[in-house]
C-alpha atoms as a PDB file:
ATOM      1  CA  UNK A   1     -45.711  31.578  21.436  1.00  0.00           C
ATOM      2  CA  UNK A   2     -44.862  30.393  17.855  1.00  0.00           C
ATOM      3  CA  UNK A   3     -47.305  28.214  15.711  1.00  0.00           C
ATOM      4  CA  UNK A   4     -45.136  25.759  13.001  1.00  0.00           C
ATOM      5  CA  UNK A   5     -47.173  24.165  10.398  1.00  0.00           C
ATOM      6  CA  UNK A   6     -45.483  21.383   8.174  1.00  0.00           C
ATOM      7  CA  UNK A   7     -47.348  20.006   4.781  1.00  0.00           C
ATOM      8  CA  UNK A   8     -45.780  17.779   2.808  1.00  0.00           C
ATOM      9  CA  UNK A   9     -46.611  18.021  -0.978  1.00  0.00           C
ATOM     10  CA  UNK A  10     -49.826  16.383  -2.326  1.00  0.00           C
ATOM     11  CA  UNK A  11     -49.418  13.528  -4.679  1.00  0.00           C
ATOM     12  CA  UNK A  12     -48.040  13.109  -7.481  1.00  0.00           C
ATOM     13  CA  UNK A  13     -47.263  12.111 -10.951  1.00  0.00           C
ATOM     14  CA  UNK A  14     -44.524   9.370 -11.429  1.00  0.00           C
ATOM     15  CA  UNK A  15     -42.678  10.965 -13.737  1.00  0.00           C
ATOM     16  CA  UNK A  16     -42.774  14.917 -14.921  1.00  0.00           C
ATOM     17  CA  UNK A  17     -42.916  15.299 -18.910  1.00  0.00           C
ATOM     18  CA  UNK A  18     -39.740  16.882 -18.883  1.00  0.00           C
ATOM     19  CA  UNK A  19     -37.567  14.227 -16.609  1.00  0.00           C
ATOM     20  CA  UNK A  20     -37.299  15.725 -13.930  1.00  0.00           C
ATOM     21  CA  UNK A  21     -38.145  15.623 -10.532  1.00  0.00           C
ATOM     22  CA  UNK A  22     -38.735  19.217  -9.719  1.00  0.00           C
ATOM     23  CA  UNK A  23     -41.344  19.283 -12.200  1.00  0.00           C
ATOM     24  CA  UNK A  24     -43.514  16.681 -11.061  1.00  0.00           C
ATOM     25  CA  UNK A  25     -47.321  17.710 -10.880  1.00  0.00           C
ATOM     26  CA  UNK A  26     -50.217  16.596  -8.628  1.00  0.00           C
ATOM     27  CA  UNK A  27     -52.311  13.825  -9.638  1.00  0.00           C
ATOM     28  CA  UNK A  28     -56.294  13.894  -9.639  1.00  0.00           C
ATOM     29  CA  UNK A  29     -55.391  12.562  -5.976  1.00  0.00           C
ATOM     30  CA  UNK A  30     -53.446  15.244  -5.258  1.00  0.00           C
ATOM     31  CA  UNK A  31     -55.527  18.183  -6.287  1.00  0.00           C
ATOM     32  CA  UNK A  32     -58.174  16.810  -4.195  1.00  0.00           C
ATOM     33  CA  UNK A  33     -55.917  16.074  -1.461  1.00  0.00           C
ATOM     34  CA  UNK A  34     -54.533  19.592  -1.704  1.00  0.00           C
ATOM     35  CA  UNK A  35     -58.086  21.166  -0.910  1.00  0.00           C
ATOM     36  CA  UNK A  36     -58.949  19.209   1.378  1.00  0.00           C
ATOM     37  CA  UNK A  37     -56.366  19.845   3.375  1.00  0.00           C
ATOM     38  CA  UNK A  38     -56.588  24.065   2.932  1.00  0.00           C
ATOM     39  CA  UNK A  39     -60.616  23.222   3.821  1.00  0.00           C
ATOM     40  CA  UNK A  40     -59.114  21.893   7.237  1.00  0.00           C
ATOM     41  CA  UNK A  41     -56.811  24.556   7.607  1.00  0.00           C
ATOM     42  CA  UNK A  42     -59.164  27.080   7.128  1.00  0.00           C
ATOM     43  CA  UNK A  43     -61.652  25.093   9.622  1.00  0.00           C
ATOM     44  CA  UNK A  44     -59.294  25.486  11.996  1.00  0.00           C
ATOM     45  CA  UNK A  45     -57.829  28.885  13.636  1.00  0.00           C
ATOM     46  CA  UNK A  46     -55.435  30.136  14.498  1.00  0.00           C
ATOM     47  CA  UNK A  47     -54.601  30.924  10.736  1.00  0.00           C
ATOM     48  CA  UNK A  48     -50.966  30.843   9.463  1.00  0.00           C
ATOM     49  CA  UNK A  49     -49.457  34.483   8.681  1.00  0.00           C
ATOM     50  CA  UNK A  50     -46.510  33.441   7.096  1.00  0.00           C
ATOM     51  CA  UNK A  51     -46.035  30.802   4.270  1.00  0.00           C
ATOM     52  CA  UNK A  52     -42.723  29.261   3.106  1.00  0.00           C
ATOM     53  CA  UNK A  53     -43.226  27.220  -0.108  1.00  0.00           C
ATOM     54  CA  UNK A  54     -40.502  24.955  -2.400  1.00  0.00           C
ATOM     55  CA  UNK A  55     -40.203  25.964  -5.645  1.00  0.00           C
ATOM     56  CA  UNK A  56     -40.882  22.742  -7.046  1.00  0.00           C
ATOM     57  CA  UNK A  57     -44.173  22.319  -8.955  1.00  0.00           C
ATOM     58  CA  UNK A  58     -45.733  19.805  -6.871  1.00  0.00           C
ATOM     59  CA  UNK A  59     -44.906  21.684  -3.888  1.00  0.00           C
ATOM     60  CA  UNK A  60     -46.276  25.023  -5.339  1.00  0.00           C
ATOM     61  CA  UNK A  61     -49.415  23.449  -6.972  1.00  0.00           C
ATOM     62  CA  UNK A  62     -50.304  22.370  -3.193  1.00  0.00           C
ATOM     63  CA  UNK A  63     -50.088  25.436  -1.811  1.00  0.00           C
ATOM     64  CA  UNK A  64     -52.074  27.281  -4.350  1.00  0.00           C
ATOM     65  CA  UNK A  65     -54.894  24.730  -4.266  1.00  0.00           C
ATOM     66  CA  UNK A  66     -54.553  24.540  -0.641  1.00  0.00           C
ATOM     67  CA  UNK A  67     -54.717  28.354  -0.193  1.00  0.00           C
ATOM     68  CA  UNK A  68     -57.502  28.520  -2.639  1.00  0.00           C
ATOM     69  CA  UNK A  69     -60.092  26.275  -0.382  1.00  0.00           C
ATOM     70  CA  UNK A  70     -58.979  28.162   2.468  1.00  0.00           C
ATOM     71  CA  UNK A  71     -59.680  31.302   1.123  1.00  0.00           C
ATOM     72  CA  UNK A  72     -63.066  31.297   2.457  1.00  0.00           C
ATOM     73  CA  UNK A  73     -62.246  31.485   6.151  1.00  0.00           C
ATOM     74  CA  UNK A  74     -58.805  32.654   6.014  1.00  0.00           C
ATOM     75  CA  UNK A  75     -56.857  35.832   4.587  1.00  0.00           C
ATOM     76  CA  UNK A  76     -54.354  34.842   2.322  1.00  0.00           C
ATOM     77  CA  UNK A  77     -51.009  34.863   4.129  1.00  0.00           C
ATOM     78  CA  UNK A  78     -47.314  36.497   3.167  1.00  0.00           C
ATOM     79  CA  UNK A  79     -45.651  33.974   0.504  1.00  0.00           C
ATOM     80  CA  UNK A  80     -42.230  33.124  -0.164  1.00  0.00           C
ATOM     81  CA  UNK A  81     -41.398  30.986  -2.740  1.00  0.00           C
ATOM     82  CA  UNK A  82     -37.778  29.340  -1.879  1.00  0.00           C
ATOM     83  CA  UNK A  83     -35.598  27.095  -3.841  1.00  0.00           C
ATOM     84  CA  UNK A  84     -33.575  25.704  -0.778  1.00  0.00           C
ATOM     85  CA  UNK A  85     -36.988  24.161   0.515  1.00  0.00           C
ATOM     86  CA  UNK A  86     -36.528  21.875  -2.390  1.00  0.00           C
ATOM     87  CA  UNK A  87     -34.474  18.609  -0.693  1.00  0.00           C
ATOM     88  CA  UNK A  88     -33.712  20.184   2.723  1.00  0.00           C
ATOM     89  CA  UNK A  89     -32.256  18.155   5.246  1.00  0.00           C
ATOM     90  CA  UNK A  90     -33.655  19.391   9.268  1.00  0.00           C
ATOM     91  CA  UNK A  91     -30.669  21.614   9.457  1.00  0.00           C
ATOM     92  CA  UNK A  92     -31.182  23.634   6.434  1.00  0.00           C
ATOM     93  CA  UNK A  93     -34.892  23.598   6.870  1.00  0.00           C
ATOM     94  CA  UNK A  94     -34.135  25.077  10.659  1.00  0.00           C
ATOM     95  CA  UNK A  95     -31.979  27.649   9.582  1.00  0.00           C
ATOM     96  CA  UNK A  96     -34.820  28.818   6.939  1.00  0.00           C
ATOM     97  CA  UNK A  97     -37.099  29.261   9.791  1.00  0.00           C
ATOM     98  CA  UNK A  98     -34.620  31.000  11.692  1.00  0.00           C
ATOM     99  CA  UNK A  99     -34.237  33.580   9.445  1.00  0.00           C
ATOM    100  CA  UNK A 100     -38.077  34.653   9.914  1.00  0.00           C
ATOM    101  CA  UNK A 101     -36.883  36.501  12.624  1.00  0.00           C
ATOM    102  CA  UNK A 102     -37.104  39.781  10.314  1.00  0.00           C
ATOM    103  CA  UNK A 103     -40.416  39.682   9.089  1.00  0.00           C
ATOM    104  CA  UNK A 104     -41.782  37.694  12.114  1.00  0.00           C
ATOM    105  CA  UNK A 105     -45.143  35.315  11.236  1.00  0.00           C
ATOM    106  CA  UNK A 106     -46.278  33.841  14.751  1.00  0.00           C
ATOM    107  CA  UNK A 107     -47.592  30.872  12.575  1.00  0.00           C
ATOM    108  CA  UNK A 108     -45.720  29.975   9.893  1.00  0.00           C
ATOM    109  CA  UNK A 109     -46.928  27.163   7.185  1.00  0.00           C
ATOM    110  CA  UNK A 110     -43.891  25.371   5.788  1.00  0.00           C
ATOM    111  CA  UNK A 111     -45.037  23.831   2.370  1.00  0.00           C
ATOM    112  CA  UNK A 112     -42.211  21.000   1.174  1.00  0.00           C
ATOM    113  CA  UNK A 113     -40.794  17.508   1.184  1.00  0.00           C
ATOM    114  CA  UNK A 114     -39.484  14.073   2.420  1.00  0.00           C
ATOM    115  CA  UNK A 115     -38.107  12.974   4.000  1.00  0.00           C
ATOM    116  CA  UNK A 116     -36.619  16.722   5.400  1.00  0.00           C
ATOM    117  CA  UNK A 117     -39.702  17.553   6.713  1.00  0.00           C
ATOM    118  CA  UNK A 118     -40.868  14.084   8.203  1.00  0.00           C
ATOM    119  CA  UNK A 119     -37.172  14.012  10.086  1.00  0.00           C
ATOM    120  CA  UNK A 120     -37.498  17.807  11.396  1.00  0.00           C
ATOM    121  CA  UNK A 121     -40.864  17.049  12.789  1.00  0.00           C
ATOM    122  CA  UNK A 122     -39.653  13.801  14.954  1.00  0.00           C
ATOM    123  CA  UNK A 123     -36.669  16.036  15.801  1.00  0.00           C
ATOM    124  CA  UNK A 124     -38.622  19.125  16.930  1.00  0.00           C
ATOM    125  CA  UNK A 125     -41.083  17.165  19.223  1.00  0.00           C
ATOM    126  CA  UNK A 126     -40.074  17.305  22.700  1.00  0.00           C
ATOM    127  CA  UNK A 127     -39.218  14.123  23.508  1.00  0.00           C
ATOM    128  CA  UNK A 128     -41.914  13.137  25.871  1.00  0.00           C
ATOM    129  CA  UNK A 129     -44.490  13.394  23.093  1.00  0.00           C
ATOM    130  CA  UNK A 130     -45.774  10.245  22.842  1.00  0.00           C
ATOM    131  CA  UNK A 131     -48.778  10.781  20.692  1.00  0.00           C
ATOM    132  CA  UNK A 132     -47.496  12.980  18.353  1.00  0.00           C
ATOM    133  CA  UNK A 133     -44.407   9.945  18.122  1.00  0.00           C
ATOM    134  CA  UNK A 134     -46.858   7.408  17.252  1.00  0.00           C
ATOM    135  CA  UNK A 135     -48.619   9.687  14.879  1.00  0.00           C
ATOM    136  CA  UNK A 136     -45.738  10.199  12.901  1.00  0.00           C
ATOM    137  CA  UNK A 137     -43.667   7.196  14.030  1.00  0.00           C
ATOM    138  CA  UNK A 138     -43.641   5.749   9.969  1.00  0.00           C
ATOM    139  CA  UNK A 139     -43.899   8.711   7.421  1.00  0.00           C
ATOM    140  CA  UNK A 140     -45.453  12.158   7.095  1.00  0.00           C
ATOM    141  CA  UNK A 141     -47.273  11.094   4.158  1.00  0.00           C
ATOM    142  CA  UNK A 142     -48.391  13.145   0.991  1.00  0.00           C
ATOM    143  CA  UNK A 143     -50.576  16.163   1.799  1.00  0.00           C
ATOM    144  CA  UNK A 144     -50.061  15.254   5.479  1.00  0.00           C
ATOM    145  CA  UNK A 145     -49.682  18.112   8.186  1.00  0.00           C
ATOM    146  CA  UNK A 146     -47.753  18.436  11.220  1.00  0.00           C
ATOM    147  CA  UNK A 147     -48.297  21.577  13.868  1.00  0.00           C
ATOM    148  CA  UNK A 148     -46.024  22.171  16.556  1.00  0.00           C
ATOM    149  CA  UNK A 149     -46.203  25.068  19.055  1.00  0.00           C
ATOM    150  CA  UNK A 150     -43.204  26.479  20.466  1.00  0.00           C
ATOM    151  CA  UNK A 151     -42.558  28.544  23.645  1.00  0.00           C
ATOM    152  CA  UNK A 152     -40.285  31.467  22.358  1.00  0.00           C
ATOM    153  CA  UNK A 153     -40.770  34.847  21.554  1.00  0.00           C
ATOM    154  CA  UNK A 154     -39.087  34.712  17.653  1.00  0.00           C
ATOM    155  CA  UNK A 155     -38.446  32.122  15.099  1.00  0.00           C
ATOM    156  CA  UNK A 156     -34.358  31.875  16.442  1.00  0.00           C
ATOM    157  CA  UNK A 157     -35.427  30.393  19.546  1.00  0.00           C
ATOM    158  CA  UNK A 158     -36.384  27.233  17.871  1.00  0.00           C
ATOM    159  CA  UNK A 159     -34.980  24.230  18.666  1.00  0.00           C
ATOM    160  CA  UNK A 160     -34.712  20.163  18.469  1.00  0.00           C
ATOM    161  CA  UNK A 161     -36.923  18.890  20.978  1.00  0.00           C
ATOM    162  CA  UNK A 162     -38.452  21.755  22.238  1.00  0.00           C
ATOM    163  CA  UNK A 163     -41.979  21.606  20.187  1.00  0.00           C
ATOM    164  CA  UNK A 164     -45.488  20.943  21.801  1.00  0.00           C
ATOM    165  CA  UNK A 165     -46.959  18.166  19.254  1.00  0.00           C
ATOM    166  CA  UNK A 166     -50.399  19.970  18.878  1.00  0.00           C
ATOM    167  CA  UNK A 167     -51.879  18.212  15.949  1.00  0.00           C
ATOM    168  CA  UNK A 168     -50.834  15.337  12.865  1.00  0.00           C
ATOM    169  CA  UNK A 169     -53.593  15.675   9.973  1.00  0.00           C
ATOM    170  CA  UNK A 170     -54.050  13.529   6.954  1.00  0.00           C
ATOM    171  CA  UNK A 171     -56.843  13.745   4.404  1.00  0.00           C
ATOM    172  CA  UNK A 172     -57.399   9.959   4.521  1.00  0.00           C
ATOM    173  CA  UNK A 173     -57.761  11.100   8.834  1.00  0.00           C
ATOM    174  CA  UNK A 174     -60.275  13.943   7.832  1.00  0.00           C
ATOM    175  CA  UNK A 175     -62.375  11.891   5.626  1.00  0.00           C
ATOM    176  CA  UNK A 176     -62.708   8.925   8.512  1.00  0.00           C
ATOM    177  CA  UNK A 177     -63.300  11.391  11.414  1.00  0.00           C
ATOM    178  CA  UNK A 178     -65.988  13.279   8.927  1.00  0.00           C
ATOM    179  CA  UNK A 179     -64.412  16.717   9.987  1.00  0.00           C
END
């Protein structure tokens, strides 16, 4: 059994001082955003043992916030920081994830951005998955979180349509449930 965990960035700036879009920080929304959603995380075992970050700032600055709230509950995972994260289409994010065969995380956090990862998780579901459909049916929104479980024994069994929808995870959803 494998464990994928997709976060979109937290929020961001408009613009990044230096023009472009790779360098765009977090916004006061964002850095909150970003812990709250590494609080939830590390609320909520199993932890992920593998984590695949973008290399752009935004994307970067979420993890590290992110990690930092979860520190508490959770050891801090494996890192890899990866510059074809940044604009991925499904295909190149698959084949990414494929390639963990070698070092092997049974639940690997994916740390990136629209609409790459929004598309991969609609394409992973299995196609019966109503809820998780509905859940995601408009956008994976900033500093939202997707995790899909997968029956296989290694990352290059994965496949379109053959995740479990397990959970979809917002921090406008944490702060109305009060979790």
């Amino acid at each position: 059994m494998r464990r994928l965990m997709l976060l979109r960035h937290a929020k961001t700036e408009t613009d990044a001082p230096s023009g472009h879009d790779r360098d765009r920080r977090l916004d006061d929304r964002g850095h909150f955003d970003a812990a709250e959603i590494g609080r939830w995380i590390g609320a909520h075992p199993p932890f992920p043992d593998g984590v695949l970050v973008s290399t752009a700032v935004r994307a970067r600055q979420t993890w590290e916030i992110a990690r930092e709230a979860m520190r508490e509950q959770a050891p801090p995972p494996p890192v890899d920081f990866l510059e074809e994260l940044y604009g991925a289409e499904p295909e190149q994010l698959m084949a990414t994830i494929r390639a963990m065969v070698a070092t092997g995380p049974e639940r690997l956090l994916l740390v990136g951005h629209n609409p790459g990862l929004h598309e991969l998780a609609l394409l992973l579901m299995n196609h019966r998955d109503d809820a998780g459909r509905q859940a995601l049916a408009a956008n994976l929104p900033t500093a939202g979180l997707v995790i899909l479980d997968f029956a296989i024994e290694d990352w290059d069994g994965i496949g379109f349509g053959r995740g479990r929808f397990i959970d979809f995870v917002t921090p406008k959803l944490i702060r109305a449930s009060g979790d």
